[in-house]
N, C-alpha and C. Protein backbone atom coordinates (compact mmCIF):
# COMPACT_ATOMS: atom_id res chain seq x y z
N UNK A 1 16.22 -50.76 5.98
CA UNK A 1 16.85 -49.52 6.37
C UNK A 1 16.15 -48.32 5.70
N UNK A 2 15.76 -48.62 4.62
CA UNK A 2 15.13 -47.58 3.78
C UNK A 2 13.80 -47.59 4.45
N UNK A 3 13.24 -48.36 4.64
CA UNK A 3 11.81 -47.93 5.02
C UNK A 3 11.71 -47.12 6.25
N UNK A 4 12.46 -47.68 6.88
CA UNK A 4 12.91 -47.00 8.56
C UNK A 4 13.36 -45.31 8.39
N UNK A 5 14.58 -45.04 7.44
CA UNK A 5 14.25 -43.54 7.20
C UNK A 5 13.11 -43.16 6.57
N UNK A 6 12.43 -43.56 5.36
CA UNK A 6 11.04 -43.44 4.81
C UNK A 6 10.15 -42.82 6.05
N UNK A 7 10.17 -43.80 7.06
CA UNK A 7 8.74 -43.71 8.18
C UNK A 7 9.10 -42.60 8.92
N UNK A 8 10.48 -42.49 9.46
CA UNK A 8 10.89 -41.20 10.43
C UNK A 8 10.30 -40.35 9.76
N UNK A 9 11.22 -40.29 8.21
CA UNK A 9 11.01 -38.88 7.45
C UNK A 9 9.33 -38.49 7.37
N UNK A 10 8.50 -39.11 6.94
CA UNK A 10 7.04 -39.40 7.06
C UNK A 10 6.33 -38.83 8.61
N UNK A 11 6.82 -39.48 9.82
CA UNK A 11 6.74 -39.10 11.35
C UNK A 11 6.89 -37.59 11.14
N UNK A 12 8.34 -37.51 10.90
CA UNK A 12 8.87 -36.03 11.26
C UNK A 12 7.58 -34.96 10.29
N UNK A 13 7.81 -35.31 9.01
CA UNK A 13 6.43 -34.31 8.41
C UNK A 13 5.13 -34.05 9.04
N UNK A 14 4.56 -35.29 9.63
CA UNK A 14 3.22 -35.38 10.20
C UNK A 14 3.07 -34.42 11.13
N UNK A 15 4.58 -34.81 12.17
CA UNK A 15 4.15 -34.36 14.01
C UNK A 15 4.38 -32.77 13.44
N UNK A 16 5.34 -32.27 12.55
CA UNK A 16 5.93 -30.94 12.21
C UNK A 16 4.56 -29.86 12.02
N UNK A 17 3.48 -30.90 11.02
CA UNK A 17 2.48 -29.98 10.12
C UNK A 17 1.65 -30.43 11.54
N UNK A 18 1.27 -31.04 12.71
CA UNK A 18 1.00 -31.07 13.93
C UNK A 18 1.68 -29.62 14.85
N UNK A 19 2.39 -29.87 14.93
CA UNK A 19 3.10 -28.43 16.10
C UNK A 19 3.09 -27.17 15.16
N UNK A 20 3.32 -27.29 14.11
CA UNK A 20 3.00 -25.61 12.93
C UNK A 20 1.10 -25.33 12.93
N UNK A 21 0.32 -26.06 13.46
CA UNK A 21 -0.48 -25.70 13.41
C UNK A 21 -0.97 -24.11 14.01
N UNK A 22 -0.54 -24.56 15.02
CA UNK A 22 -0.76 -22.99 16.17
C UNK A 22 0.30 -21.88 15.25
N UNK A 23 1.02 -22.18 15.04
CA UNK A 23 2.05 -21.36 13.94
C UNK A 23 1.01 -20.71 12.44
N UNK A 24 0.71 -22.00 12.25
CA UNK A 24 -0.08 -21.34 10.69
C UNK A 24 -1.49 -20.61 11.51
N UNK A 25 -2.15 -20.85 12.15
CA UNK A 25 -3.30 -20.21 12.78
C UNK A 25 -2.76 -18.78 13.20
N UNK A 26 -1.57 -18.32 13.81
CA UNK A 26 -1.19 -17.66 14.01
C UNK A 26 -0.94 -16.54 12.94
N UNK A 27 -0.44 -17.06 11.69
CA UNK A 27 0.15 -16.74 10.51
C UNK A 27 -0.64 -15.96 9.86
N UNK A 28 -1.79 -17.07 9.99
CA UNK A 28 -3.22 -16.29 9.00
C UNK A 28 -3.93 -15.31 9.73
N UNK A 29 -4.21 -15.59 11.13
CA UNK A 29 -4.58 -14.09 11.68
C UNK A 29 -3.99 -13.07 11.24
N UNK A 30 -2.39 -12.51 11.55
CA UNK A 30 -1.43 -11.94 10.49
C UNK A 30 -1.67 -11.39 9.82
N UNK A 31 -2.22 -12.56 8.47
CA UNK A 31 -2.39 -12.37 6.84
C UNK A 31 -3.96 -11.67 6.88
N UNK A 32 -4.68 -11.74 7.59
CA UNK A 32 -5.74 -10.90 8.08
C UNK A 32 -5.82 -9.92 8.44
N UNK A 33 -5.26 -9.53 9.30
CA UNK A 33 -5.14 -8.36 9.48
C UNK A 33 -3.98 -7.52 8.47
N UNK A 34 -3.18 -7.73 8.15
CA UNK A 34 -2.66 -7.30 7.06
C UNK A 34 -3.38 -7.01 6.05
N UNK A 35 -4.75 -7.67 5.40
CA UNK A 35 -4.98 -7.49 4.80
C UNK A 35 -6.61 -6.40 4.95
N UNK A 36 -7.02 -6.40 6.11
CA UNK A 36 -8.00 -5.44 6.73
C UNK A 36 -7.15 -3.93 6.82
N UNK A 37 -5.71 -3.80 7.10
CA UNK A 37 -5.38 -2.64 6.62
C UNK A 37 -4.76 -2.16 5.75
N UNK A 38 -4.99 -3.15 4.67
CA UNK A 38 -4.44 -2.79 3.23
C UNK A 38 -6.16 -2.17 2.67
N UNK A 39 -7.21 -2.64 2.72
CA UNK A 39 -8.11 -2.36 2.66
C UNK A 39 -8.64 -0.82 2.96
N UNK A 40 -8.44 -0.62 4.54
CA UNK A 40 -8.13 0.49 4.80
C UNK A 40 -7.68 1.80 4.21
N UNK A 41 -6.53 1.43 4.16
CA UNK A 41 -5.83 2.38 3.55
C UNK A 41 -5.98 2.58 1.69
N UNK A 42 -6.75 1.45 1.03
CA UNK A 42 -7.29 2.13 -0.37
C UNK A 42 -8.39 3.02 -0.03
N UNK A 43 -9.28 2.34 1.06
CA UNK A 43 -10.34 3.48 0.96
C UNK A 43 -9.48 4.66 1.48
N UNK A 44 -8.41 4.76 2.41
CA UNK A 44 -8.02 6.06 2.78
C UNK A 44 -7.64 6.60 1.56
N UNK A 45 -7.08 5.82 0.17
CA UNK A 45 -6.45 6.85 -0.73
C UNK A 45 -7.38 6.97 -1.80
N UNK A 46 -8.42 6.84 -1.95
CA UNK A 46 -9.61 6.80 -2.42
C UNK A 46 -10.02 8.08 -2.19
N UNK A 47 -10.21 8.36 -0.84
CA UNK A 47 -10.59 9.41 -0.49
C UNK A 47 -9.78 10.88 -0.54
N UNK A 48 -8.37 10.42 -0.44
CA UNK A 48 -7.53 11.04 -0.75
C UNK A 48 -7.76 12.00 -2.19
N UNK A 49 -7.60 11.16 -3.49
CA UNK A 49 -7.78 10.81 -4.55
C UNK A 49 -8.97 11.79 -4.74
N UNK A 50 -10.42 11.67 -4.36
CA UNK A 50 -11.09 12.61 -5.03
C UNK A 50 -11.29 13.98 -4.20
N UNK A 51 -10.66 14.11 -2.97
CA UNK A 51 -10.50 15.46 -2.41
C UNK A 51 -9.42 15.91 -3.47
N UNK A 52 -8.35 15.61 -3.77
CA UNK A 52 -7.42 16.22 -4.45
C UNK A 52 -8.24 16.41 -6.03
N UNK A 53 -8.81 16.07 -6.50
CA UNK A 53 -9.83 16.41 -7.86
C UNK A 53 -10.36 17.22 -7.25
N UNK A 54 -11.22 16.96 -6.41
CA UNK A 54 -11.84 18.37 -6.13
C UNK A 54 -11.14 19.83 -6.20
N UNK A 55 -10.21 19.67 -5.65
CA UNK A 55 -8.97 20.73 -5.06
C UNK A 55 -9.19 21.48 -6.68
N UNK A 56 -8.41 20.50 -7.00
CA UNK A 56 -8.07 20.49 -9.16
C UNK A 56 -8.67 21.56 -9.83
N UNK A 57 -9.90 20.77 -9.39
CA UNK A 57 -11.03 21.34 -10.26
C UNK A 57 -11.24 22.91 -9.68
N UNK A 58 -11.39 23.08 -8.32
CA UNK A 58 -11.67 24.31 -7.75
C UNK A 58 -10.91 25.60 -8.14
N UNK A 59 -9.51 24.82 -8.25
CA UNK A 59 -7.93 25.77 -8.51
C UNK A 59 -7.83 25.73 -10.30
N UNK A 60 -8.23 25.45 -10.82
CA UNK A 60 -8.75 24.98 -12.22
C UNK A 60 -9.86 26.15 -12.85
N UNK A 61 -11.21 26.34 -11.93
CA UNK A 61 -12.21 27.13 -12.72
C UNK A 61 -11.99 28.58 -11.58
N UNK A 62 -11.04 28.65 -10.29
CA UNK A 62 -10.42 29.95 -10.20
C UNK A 62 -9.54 30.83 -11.48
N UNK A 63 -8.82 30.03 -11.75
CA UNK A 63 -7.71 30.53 -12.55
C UNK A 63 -8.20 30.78 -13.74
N UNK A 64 -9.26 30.04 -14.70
CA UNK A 64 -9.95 30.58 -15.83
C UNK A 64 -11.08 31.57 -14.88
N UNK A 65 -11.36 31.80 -14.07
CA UNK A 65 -12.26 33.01 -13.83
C UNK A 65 -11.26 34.27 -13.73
N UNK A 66 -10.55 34.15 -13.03
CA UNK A 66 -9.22 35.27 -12.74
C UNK A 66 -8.19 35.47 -13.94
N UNK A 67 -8.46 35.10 -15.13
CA UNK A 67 -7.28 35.37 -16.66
C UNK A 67 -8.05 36.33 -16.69
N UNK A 68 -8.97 36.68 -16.77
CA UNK A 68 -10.01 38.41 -17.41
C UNK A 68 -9.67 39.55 -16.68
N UNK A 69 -8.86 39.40 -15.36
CA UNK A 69 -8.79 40.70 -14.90
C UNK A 69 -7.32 40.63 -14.16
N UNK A 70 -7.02 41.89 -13.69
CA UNK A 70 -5.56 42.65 -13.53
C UNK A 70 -5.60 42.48 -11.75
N UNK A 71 -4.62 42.28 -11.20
CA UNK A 71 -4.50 42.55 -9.82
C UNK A 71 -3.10 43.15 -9.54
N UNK A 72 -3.73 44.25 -8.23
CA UNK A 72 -3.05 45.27 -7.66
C UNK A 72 -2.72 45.34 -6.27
N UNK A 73 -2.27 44.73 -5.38
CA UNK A 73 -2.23 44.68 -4.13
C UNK A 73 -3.54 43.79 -3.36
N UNK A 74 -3.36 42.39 -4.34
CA UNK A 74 -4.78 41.82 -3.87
C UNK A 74 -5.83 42.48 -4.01
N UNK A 75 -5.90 43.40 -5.08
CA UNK A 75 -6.99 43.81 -5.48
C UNK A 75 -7.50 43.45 -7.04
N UNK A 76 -8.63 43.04 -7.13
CA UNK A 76 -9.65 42.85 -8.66
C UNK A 76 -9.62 43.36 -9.89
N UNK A 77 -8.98 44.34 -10.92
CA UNK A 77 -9.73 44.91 -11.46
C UNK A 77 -9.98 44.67 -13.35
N UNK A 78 -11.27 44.64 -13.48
CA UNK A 78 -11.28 44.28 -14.89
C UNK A 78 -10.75 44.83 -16.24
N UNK A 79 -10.98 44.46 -17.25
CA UNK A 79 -9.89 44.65 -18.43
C UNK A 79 -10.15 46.47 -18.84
N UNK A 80 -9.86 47.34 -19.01
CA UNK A 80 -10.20 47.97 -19.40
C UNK A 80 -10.00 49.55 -18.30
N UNK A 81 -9.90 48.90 -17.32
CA UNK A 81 -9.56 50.21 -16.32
C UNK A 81 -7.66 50.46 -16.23
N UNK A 82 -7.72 52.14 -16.02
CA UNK A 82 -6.59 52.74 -15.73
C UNK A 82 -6.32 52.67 -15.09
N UNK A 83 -5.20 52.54 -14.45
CA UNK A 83 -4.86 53.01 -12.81
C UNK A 83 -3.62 53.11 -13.19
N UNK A 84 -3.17 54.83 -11.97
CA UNK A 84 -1.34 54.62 -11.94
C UNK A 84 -1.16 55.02 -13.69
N UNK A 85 -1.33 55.25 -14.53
CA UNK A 85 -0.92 54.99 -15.96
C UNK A 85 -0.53 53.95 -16.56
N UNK A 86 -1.46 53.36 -16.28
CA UNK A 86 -1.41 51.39 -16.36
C UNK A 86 -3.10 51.69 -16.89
N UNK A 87 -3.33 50.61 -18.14
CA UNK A 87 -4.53 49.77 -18.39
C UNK A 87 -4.16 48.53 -18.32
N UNK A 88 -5.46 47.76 -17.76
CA UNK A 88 -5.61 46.78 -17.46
C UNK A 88 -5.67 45.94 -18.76
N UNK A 89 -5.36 45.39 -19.68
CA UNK A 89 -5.58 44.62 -21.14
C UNK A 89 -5.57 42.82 -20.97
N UNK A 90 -6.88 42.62 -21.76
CA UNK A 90 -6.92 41.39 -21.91
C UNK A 90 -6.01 40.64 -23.69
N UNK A 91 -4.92 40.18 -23.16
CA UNK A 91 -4.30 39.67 -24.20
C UNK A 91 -4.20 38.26 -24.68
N UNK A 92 -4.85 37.53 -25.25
CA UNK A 92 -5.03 35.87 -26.07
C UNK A 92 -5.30 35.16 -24.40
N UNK A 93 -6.49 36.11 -23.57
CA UNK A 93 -7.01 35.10 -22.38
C UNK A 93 -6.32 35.45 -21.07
N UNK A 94 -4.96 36.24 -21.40
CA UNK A 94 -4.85 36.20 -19.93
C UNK A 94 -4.66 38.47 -19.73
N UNK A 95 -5.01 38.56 -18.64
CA UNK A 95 -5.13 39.92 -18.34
C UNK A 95 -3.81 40.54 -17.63
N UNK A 96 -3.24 41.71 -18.40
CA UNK A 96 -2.15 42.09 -17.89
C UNK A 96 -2.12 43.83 -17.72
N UNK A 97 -1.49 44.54 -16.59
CA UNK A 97 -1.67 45.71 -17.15
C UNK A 97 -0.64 46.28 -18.11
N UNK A 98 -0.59 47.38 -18.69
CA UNK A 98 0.06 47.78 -19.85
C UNK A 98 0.39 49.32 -19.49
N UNK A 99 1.42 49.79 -20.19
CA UNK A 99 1.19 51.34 -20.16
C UNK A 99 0.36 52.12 -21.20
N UNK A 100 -0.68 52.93 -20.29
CA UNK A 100 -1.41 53.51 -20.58
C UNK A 100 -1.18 54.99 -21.65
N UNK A 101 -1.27 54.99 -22.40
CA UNK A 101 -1.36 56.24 -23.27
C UNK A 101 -2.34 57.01 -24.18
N UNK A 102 -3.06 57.90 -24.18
CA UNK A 102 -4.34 58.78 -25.00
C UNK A 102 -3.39 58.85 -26.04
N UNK A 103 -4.17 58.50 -26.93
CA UNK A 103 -3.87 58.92 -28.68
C UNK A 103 -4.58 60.08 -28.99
């Protein structure tokens, strides 16, 4: 009696890992392509990744170029000019205007 379930149980595994074949072939295509756009998408954030450094860096050596001077309506002007009764003053790096007064 035992051997007789033994052999079914044995049958049943064989014919099972038989008919899952097309199943696992199926599976791993799947796991393939799953994994061609996991791939993908590092190089997409890769790329991501050093456009945004770039960005960084760009918005980075703006902002230390632009601490030296004063702006007025989207306008430029360096440390040391009047305008309006305003000087422009450079204070510990960053540029602000001030009220202007002759001693």
């Amino acid at each position: 009696m035992k051997k007789i379930i033994f052999g079914a149980l044995a049958c049943t595994v064989l014919l099972t890992g038989c008919v899952s074949q097309d199943k696992g072939n199926a599976m791993q295509s799947q796991l393939n392509n799953q994994q061609r756009q996991i791939n993908e998408l590092s190089v997409r954030l890769q790329s991501a990744e050093s456009r945004l450094s770039k960005q960084e860096e760009k918005l980075r050596n703006e902002l230390l170029q632009s601490s030296g001077y004063c702006y007025l309506n989207g306008a430029r002007y360096s440390t040391g000019t009047v305008l309006y009764g305003r000087i422009c003053q450079n204070q510990s790096g960053s540029a602000s205007w001030q009220v202007y007064s002759r001693r």
